[in-house]
Protein backbone atom coordinates (compact mmCIF):
# COMPACT_ATOMS: atom_id res chain seq x y z
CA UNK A 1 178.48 -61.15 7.06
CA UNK A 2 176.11 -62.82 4.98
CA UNK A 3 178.62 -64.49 2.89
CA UNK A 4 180.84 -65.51 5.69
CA UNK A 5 177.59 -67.40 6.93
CA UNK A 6 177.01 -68.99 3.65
CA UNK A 7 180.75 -70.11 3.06
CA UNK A 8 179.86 -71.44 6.29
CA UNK A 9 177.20 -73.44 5.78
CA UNK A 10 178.51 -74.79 2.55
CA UNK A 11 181.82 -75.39 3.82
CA UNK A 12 179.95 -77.89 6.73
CA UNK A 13 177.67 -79.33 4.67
CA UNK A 14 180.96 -80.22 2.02
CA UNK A 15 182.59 -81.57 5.57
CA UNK A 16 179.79 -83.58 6.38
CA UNK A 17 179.14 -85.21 3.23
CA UNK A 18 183.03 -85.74 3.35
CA UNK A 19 182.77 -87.64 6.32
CA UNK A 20 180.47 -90.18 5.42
CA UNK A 21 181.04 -93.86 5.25
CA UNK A 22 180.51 -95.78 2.76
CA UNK A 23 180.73 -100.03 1.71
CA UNK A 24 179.52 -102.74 -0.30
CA UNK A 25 178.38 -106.07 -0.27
CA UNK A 26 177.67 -109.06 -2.52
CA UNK A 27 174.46 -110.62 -1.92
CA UNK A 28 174.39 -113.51 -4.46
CA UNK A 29 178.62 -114.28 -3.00
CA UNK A 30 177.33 -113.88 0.94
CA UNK A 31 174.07 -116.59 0.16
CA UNK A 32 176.44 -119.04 -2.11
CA UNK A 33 178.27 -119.01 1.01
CA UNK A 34 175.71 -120.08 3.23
CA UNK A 35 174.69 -123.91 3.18
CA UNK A 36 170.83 -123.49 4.04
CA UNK A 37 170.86 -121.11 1.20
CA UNK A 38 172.54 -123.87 -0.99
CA UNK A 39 169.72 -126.39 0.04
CA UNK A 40 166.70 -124.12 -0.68
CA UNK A 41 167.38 -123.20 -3.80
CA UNK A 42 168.33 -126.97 -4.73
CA UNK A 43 164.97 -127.73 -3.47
CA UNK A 44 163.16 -125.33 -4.97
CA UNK A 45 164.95 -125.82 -8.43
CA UNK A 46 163.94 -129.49 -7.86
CA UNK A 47 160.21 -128.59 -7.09
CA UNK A 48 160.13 -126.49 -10.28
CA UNK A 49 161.12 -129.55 -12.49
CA UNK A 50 158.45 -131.81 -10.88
CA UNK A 51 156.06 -129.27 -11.72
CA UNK A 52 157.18 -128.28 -15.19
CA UNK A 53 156.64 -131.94 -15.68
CA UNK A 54 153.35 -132.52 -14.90
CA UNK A 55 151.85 -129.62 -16.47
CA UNK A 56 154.39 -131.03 -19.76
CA UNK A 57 152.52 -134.22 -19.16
CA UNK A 58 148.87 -132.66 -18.95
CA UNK A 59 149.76 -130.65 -22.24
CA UNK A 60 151.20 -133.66 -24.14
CA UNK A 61 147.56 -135.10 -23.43
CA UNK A 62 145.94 -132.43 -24.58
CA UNK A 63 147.72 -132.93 -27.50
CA UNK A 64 146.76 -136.19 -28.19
CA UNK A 65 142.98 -135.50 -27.37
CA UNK A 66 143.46 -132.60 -30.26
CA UNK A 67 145.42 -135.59 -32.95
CA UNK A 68 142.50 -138.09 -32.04
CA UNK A 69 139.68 -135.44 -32.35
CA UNK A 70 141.38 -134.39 -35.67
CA UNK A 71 141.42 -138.20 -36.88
CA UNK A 72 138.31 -139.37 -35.88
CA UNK A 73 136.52 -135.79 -36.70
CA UNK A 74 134.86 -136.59 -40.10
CA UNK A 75 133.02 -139.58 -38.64
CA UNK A 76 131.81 -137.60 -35.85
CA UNK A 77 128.35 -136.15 -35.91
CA UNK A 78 127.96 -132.30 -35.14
CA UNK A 79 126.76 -132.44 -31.11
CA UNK A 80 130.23 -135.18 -30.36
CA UNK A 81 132.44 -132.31 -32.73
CA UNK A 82 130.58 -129.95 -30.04
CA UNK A 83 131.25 -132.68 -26.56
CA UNK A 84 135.05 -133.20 -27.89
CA UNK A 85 135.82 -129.87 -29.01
CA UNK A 86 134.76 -128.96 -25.30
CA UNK A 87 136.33 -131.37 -23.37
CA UNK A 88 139.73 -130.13 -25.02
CA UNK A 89 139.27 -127.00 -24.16
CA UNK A 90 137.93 -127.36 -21.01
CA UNK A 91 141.09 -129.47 -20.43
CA UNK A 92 143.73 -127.01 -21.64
CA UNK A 93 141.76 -123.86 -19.53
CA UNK A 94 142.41 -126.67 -16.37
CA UNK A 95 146.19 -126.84 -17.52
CA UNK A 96 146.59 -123.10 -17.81
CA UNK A 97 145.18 -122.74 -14.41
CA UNK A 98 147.47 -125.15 -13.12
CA UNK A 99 150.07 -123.38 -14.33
CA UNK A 100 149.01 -120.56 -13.05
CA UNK A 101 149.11 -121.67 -9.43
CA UNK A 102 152.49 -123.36 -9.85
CA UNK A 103 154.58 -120.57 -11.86
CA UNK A 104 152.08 -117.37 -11.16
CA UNK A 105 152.95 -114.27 -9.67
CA UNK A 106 151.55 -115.48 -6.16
CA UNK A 107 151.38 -119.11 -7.15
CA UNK A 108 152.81 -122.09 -5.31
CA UNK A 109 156.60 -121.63 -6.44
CA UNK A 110 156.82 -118.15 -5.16
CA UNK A 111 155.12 -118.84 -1.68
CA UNK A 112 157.91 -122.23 -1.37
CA UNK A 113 160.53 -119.11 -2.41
CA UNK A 114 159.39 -116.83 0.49
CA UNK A 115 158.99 -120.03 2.63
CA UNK A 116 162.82 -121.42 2.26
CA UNK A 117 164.90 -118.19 1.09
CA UNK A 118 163.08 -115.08 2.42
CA UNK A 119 164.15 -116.00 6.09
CA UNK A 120 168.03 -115.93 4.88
CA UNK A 121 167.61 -113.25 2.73
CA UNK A 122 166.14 -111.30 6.26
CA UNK A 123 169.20 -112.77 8.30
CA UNK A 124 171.74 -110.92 5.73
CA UNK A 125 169.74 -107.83 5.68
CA UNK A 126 169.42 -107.49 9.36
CA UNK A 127 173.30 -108.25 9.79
CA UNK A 128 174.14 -105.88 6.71
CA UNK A 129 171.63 -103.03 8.95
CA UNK A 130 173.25 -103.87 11.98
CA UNK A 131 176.83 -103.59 10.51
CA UNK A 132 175.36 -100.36 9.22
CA UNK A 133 174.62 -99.05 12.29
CA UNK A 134 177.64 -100.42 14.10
CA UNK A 135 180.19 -98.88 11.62
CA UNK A 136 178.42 -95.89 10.90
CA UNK A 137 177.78 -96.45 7.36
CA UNK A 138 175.91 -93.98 5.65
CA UNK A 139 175.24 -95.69 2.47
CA UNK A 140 176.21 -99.58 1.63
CA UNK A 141 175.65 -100.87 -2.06
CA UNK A 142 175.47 -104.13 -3.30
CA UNK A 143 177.45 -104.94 -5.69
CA UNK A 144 175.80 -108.25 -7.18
CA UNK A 145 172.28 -106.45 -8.39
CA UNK A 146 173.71 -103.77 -10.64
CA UNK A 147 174.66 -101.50 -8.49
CA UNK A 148 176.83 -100.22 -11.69
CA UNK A 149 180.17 -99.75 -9.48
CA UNK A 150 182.55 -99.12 -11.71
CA UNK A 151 185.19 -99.44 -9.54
CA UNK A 152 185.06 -101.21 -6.16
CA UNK A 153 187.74 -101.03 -3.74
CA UNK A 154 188.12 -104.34 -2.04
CA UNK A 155 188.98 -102.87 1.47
CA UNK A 156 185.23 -101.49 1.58
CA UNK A 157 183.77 -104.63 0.73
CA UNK A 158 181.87 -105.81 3.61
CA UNK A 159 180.94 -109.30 2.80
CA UNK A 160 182.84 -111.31 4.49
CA UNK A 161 182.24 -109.42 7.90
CA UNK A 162 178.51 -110.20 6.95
CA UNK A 163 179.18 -113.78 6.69
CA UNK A 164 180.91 -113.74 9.92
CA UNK A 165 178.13 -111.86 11.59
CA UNK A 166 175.93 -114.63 10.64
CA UNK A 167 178.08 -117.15 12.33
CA UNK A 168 179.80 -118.38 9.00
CA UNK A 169 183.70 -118.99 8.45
CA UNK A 170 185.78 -118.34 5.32
């Protein structure tokens, strides 16, 4: 009896697993395909080079306070060595802060990101979930972060049906 319970078991739980649904997506194909996407990256990418080049600027003057300090050091008494020496550091600790703020981990380029992208990136999520839940998918991968799917058959792939669901044509 016990072993006719177990087969069973095993035999529904083999069924059930049998029975699931599975898909994929492409992320980085669905937001190339979407316009405002498009934009906010350009923008971003834009801001980035603005700001690489002023903190390129800022350094290249740090530079040249460093050559002239170097040049004009030996006629310098010891308290201007001291003033100078200060000033270019005091500079270069303003440039790395800079920098910081622009490029850091929570710095201005990553709040602009989550400003312009993370409401797109929520639109495709919540139309992948509600795919999800319309199909009955029990598991859907994306195939553009490294998903490693070795093989990918394209009736499962779900993208385009995302891009619809947002209210974009192919």
């Amino acid at each position: 009896m016990k072993k006719i319970i177990l087969f069973s078991i095993a035999f529904l739980t083999v069924s059930l697993l049998m029975a699931q649904k599975f898909a994929y997506v492409d992320t980085d194909y669905i937001l190339k395909q979407i316009p405002a996407y498009e934009s906010a990256q350009e923008q971003l990418d834009a801001i980035s080079v603005e700001w690489q080049k002023e903190i390129e600027v800022l350094y290249a003057e740090i530079d040249k306070m460093y050559k002239d300090y170097q040049a004009e050091k030996v006629l310098l008494t010891e308290d201007l060595k001291i003033k100078k020496e200060e000033e270019i550091i005091s500079k270069e600790k303003e440039v790395k802060e800079l920098q910081k703020k622009r490029f850091g981990t929570e710095g201005d380029l990553y709040k602009k990101r989550q400003e312009l992208i993370k409401p797109i990136q929520d639109d495709v999520f919540n139309a992948i979930k509600q795919m999800a839940t319309d199909g009955n998918f029990a598991v859907i991968f994306d195939s553009s972060s490294g998903a490693n799917m070795l093989y990918s058959d394209p009736k499962y792939d779900k993208s385009d049906e995302i891009l619809s669901r947002l209210g974009f044509k192919n």
